[in-house]
PDB file of N, CA and C in Angstrom:
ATOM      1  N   UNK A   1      -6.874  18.154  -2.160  1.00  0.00           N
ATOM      2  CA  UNK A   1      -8.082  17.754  -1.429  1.00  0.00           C
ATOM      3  C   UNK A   1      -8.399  16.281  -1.735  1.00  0.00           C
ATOM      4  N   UNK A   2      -8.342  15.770  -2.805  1.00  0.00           N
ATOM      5  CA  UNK A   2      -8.495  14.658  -3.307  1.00  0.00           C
ATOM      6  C   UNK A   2      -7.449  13.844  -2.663  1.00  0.00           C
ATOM      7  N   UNK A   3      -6.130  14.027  -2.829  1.00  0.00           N
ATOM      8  CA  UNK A   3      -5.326  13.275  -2.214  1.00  0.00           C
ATOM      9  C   UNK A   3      -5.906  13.188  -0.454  1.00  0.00           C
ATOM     10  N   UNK A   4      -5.951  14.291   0.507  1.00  0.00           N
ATOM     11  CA  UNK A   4      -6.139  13.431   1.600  1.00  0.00           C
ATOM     12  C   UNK A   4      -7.592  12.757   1.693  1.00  0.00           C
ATOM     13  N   UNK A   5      -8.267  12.674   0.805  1.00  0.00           N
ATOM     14  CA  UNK A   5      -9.477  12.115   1.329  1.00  0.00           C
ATOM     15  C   UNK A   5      -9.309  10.495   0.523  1.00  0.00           C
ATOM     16  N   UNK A   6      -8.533  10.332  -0.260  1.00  0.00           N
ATOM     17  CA  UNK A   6      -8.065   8.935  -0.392  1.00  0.00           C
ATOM     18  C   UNK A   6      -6.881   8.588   0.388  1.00  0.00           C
ATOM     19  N   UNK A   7      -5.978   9.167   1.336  1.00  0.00           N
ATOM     20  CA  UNK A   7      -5.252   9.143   2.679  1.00  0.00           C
ATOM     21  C   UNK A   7      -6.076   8.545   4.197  1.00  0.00           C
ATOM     22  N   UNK A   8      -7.280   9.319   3.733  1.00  0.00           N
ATOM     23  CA  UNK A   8      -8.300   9.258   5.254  1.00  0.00           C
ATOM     24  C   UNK A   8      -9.101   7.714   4.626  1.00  0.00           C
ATOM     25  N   UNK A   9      -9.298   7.813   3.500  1.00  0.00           N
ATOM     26  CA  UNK A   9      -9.854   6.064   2.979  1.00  0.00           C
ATOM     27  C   UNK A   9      -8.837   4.738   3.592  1.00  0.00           C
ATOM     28  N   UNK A  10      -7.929   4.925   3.312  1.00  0.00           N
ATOM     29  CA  UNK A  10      -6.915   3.987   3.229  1.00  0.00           C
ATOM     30  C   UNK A  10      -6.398   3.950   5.052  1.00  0.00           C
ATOM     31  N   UNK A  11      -6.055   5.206   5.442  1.00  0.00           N
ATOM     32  CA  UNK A  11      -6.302   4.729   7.107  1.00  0.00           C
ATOM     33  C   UNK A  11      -7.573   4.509   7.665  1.00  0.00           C
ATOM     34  N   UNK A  12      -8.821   4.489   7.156  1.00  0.00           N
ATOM     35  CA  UNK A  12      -9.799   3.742   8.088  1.00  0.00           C
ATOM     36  C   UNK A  12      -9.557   3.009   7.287  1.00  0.00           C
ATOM     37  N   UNK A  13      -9.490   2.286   6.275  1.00  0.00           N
ATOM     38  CA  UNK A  13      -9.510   0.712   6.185  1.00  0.00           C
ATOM     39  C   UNK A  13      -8.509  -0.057   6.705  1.00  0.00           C
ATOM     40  N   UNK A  14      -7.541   0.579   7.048  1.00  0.00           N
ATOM     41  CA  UNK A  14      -6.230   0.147   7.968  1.00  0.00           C
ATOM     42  C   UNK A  14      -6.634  -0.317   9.533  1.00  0.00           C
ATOM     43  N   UNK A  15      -7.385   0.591   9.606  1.00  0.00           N
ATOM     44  CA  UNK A  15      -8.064   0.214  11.396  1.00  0.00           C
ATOM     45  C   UNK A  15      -8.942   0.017  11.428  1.00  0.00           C
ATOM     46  N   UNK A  16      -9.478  -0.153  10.201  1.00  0.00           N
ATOM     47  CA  UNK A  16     -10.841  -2.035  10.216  1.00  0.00           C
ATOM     48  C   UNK A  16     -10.338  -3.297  10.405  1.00  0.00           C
ATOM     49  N   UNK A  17      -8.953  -3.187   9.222  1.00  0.00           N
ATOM     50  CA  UNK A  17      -8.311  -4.802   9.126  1.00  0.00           C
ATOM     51  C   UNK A  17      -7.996  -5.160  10.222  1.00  0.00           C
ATOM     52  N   UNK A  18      -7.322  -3.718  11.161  1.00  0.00           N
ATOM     53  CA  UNK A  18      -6.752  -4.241  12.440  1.00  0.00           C
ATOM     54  C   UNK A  18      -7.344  -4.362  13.315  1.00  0.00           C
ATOM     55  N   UNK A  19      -8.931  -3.827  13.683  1.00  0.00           N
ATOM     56  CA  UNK A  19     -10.063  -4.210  14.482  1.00  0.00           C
ATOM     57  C   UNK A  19     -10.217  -5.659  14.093  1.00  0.00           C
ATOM     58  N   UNK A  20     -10.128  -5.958  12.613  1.00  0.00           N
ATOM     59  CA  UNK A  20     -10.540  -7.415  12.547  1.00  0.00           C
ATOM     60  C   UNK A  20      -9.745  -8.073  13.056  1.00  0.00           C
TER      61      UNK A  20
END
């Protein structure tokens, strides 16, 4: 459980950088 919810962290910050 822990692992995908630092999975689901790391892809939205992935498609922030790339919104930016």
């Amino acid at each position: 459980m822990i692992l995908q919810f630092q999975f689901t962290e790391i892809f939205l910050n992935r498609s922030r950088l790339e919104l930016a």
